[in-house]
N, C-alpha and C. Protein backbone atom coordinates (compact mmCIF):
# COMPACT_ATOMS: atom_id res chain seq x y z
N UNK A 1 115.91 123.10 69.91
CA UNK A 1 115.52 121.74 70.23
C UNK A 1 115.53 121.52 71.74
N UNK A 2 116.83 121.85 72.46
CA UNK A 2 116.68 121.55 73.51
C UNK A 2 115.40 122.93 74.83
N UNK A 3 115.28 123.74 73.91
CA UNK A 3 113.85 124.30 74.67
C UNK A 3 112.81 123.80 74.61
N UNK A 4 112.64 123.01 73.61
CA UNK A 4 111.30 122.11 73.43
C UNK A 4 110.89 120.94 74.14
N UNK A 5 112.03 120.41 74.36
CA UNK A 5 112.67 119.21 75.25
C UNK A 5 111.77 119.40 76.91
N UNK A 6 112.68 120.93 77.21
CA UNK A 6 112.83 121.40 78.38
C UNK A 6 110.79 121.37 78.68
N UNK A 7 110.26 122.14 77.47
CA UNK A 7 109.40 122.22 77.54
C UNK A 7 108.62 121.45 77.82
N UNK A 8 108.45 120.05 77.11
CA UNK A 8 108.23 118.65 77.06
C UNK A 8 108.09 118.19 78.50
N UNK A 9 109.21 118.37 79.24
CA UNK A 9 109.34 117.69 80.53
C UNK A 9 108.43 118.43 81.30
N UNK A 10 108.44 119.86 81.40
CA UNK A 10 107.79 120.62 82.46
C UNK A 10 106.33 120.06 82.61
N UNK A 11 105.87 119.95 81.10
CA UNK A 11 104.38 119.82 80.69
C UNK A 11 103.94 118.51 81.59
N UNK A 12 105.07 117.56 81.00
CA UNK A 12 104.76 116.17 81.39
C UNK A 12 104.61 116.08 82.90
N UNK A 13 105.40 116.83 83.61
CA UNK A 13 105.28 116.90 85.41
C UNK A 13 104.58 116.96 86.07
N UNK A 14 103.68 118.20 85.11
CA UNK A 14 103.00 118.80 85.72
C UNK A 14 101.19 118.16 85.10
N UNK A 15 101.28 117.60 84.09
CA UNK A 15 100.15 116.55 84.18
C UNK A 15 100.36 115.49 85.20
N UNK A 16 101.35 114.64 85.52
CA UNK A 16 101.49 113.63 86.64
C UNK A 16 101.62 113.94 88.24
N UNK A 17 101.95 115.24 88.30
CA UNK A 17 101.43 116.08 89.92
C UNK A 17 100.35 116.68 89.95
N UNK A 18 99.48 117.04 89.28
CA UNK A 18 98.43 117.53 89.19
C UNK A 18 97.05 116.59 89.81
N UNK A 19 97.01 115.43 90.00
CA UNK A 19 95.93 114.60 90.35
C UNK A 19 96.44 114.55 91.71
N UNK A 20 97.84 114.41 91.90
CA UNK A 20 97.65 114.09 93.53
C UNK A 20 97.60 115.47 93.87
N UNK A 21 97.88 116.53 93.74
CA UNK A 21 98.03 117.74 94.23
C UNK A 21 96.34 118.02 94.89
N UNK A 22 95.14 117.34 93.73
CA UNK A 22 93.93 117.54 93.81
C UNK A 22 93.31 116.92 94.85
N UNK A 23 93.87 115.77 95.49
CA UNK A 23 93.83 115.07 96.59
C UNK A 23 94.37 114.28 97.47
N UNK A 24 95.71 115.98 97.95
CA UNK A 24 96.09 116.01 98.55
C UNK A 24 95.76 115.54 100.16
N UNK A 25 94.44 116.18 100.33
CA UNK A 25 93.79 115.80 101.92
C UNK A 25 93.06 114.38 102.67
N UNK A 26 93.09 113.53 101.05
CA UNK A 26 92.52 112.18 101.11
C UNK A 26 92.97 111.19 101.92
N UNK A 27 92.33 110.35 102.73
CA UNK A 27 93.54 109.70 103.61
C UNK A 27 92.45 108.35 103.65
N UNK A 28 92.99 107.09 104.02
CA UNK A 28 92.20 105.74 104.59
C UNK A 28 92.25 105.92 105.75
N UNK A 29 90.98 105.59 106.69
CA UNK A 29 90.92 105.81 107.90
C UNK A 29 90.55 103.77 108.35
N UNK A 30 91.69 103.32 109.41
CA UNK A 30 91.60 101.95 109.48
C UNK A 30 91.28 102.06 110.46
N UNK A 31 90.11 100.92 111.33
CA UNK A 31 89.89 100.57 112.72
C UNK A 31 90.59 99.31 113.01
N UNK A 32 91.40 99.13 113.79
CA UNK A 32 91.52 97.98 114.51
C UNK A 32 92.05 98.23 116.16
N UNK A 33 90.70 98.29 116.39
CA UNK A 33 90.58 98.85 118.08
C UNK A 33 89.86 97.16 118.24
N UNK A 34 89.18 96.63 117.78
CA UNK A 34 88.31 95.46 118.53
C UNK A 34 87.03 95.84 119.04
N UNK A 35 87.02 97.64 118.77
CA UNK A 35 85.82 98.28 118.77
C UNK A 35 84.58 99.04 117.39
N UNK A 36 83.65 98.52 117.74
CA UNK A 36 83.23 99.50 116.85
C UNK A 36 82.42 101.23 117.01
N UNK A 37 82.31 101.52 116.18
CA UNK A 37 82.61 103.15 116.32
C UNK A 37 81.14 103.54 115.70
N UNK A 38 80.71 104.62 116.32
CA UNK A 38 79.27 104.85 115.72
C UNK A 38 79.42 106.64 114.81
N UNK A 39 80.62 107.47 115.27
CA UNK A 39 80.22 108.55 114.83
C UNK A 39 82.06 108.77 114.63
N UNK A 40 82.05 109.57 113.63
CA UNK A 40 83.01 109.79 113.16
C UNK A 40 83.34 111.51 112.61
N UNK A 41 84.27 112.26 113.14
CA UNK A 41 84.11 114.07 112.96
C UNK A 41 85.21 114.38 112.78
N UNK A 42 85.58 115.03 111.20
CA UNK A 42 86.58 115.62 111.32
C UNK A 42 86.42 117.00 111.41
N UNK A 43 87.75 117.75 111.70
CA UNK A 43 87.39 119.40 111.72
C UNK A 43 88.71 120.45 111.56
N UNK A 44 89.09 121.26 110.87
CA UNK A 44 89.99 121.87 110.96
C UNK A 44 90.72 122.24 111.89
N UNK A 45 91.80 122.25 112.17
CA UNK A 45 92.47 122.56 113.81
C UNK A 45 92.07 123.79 114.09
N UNK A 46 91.77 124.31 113.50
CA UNK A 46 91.91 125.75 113.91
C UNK A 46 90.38 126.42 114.12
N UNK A 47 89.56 125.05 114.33
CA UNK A 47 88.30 125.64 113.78
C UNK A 47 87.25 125.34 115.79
N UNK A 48 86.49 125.78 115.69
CA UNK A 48 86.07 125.22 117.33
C UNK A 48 84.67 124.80 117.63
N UNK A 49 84.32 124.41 116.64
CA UNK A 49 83.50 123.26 115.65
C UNK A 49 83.56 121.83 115.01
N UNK A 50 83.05 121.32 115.50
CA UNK A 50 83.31 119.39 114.49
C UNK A 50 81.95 119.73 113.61
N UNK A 51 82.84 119.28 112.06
CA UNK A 51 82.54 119.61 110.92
C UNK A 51 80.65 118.31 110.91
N UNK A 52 80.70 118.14 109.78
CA UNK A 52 79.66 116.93 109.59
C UNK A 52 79.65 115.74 109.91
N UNK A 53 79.02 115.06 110.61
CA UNK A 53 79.33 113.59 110.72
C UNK A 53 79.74 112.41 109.71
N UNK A 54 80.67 111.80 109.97
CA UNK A 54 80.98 111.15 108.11
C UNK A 54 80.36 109.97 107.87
N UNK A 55 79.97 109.39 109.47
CA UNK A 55 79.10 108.02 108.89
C UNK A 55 77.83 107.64 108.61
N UNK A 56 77.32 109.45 108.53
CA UNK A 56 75.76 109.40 108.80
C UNK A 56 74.51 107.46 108.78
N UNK A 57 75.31 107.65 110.26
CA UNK A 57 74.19 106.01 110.21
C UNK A 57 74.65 105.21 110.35
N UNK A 58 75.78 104.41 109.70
CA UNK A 58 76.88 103.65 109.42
C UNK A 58 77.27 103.53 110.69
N UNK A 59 77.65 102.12 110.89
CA UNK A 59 78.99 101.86 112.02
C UNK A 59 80.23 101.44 111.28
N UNK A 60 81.44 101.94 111.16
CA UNK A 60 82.32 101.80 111.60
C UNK A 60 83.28 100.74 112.31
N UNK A 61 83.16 99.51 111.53
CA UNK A 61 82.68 97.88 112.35
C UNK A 61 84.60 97.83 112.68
N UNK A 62 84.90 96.84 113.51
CA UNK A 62 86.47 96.14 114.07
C UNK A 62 86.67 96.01 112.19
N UNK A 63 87.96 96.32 112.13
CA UNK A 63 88.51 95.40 111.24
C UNK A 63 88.21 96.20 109.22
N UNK A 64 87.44 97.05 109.76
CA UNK A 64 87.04 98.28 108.24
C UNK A 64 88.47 99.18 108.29
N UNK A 65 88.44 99.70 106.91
CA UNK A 65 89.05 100.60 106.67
C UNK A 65 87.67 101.62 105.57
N UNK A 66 87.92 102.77 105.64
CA UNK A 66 87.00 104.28 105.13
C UNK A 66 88.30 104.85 104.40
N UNK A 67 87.57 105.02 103.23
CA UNK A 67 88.50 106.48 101.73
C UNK A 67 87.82 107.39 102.47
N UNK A 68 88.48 108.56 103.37
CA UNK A 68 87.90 109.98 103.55
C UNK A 68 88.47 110.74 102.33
N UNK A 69 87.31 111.38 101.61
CA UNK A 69 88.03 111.91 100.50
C UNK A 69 87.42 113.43 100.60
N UNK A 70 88.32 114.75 100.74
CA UNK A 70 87.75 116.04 100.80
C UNK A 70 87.47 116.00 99.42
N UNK A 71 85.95 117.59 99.44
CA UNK A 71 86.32 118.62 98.67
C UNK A 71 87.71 119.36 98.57
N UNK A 72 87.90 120.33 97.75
CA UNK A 72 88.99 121.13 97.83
C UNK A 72 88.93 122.12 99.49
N UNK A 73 90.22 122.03 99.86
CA UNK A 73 90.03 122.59 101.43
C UNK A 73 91.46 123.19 101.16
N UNK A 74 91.82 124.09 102.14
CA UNK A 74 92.82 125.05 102.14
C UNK A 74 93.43 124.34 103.56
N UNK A 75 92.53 124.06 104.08
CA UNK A 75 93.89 123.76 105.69
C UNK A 75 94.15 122.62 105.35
N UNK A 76 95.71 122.85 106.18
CA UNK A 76 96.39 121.41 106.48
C UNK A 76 96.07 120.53 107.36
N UNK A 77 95.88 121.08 108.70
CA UNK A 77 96.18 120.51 110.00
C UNK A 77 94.48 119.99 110.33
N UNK A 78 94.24 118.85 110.77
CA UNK A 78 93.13 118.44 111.02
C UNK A 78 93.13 118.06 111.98
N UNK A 79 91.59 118.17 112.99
CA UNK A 79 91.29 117.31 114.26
C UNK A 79 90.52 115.97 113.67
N UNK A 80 90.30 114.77 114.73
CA UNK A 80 90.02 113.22 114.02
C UNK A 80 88.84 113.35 115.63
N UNK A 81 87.53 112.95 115.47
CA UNK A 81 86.71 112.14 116.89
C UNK A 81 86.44 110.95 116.35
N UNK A 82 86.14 110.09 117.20
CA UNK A 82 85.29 108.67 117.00
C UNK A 82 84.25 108.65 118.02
N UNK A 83 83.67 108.07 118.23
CA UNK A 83 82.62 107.73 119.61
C UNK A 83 82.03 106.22 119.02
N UNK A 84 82.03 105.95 120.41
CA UNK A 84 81.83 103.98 120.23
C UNK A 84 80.72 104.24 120.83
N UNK A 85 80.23 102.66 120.84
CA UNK A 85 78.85 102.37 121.23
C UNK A 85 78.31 103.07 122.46
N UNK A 86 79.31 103.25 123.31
CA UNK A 86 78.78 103.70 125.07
C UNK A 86 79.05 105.10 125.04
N UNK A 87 79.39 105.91 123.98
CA UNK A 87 79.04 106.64 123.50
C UNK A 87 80.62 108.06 124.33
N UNK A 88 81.52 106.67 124.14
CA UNK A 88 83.35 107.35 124.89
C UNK A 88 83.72 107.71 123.59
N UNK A 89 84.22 109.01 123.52
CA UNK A 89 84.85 109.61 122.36
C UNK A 89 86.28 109.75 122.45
N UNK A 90 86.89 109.71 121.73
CA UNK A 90 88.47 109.66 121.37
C UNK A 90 88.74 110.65 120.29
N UNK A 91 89.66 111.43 120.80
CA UNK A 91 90.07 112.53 120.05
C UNK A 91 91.41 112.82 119.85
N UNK A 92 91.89 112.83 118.76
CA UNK A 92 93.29 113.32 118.07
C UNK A 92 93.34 114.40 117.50
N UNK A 93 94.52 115.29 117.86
CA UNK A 93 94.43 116.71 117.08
C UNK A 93 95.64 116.76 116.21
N UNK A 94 95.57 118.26 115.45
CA UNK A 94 96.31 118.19 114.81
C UNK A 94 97.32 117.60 113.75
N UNK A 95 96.44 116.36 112.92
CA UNK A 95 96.50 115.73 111.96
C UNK A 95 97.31 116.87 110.39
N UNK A 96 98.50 116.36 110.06
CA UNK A 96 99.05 117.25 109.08
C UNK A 96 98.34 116.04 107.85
N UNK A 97 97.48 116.41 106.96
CA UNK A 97 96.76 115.36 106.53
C UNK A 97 97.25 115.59 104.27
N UNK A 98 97.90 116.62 104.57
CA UNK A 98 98.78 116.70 103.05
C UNK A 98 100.04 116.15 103.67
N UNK A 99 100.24 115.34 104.57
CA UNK A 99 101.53 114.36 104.48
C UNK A 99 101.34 112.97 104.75
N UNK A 100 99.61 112.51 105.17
CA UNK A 100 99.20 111.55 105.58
C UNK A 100 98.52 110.84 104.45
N UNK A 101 98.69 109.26 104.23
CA UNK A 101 97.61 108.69 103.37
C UNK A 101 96.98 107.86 104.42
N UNK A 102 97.27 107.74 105.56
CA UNK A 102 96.60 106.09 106.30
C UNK A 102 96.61 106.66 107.85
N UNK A 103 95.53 106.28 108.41
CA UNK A 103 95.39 107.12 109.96
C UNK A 103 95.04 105.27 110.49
N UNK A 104 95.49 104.88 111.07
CA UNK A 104 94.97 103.56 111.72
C UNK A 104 94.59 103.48 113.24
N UNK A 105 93.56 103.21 113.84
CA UNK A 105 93.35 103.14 115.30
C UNK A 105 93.46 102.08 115.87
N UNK A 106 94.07 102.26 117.01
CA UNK A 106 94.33 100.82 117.97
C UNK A 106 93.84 100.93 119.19
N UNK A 107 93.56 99.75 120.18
CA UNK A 107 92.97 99.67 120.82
C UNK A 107 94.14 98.36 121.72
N UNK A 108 94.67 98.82 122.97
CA UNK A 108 95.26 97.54 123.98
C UNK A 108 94.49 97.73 124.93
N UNK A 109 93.32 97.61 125.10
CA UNK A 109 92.44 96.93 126.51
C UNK A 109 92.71 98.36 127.42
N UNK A 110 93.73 99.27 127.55
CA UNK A 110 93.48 100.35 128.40
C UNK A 110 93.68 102.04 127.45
N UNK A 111 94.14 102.13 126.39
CA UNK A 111 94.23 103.46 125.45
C UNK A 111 93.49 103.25 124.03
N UNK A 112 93.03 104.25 123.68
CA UNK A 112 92.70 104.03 122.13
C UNK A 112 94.32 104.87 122.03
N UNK A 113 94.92 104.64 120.38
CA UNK A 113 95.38 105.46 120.06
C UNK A 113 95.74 105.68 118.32
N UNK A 114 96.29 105.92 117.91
CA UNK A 114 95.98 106.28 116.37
C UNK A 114 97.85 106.25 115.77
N UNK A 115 98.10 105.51 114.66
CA UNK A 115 99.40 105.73 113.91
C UNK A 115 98.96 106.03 112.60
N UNK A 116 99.92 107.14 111.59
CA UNK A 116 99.69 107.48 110.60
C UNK A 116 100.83 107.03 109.85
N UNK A 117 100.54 107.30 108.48
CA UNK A 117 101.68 106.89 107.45
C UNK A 117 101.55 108.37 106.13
C-alpha cells in the first residue's frame, strides 16, 4: 500500500511540474520608460547575433507589458535590445531567464535601465 501511495505522489508531481518546466524561458516584458520602443531582440548570451525581431512592426507603446513566450530552447542566459524612436538602443546582457518571470524597463530622464523578478 504504502508503494502505491509513494507512487501516487511521484506521478502527481510530476504532472504539476511538467507545464512550467515547458515554459520555463517565458517571461512579461514591461515598459515604463515614458518611452516608446520600435524594435525589440532577444539573443542567447553566448551567441554574436540578435535573434529575430519580436515586434515585427509593432511599437512597443509607454505603459504595455509583452508575454515573450519561447519555443523549446536549451540556453539559459539571455541578451534583451530595445531601440526607440531616434533609433538609441539599450542593451542588457546576460538575462538568467529560467529564474525570471517579469523584466520591467525604466526610464529617469538620464539612464534606461531594467529590474527583473
Amino acid at each position: 500500500m504504502k508503494r502505491y501511495l509513494l507512487l501516487i505522489t511521484v506521478l502527481l508531481l510530476v504532472g504539476v511540474c511538467t507545464p512550467v518546466l515547458a515554459g520555463s524561458l517565458d517571461f512579461t516584458l514591461e515598459n515604463q520608460t515614458g518611452m516608446d520602443f520600435f524594435e525589440i531582440y532577444l539573443s542567447p548570451y553566448t551567441s554574436d547575433d540578435w535573434e529575430e525581431e519580436i515586434l515585427q512592426g509593432d511599437i512597443f507603446l509607454d505603459g504595455e507589458s509583452i508575454d515573450i513566450v519561447f519555443e523549446e530552447r536549451p540556453e539559459t542566459y539571455w541578451d534583451l535590445m530595445v531601440t526607440d524612436a531616434d533609433g538609441n538602443t539599450y542593451i542588457w546582457r546576460k538575462f538568467n531567464l529560467k529564474e525570471i518571470s517579469r523584466i520591467t524597463l525604466y526610464y529617469d530622464g538620464k539612464e534606461v535601465w531594467a529590474e527583473y523578478e
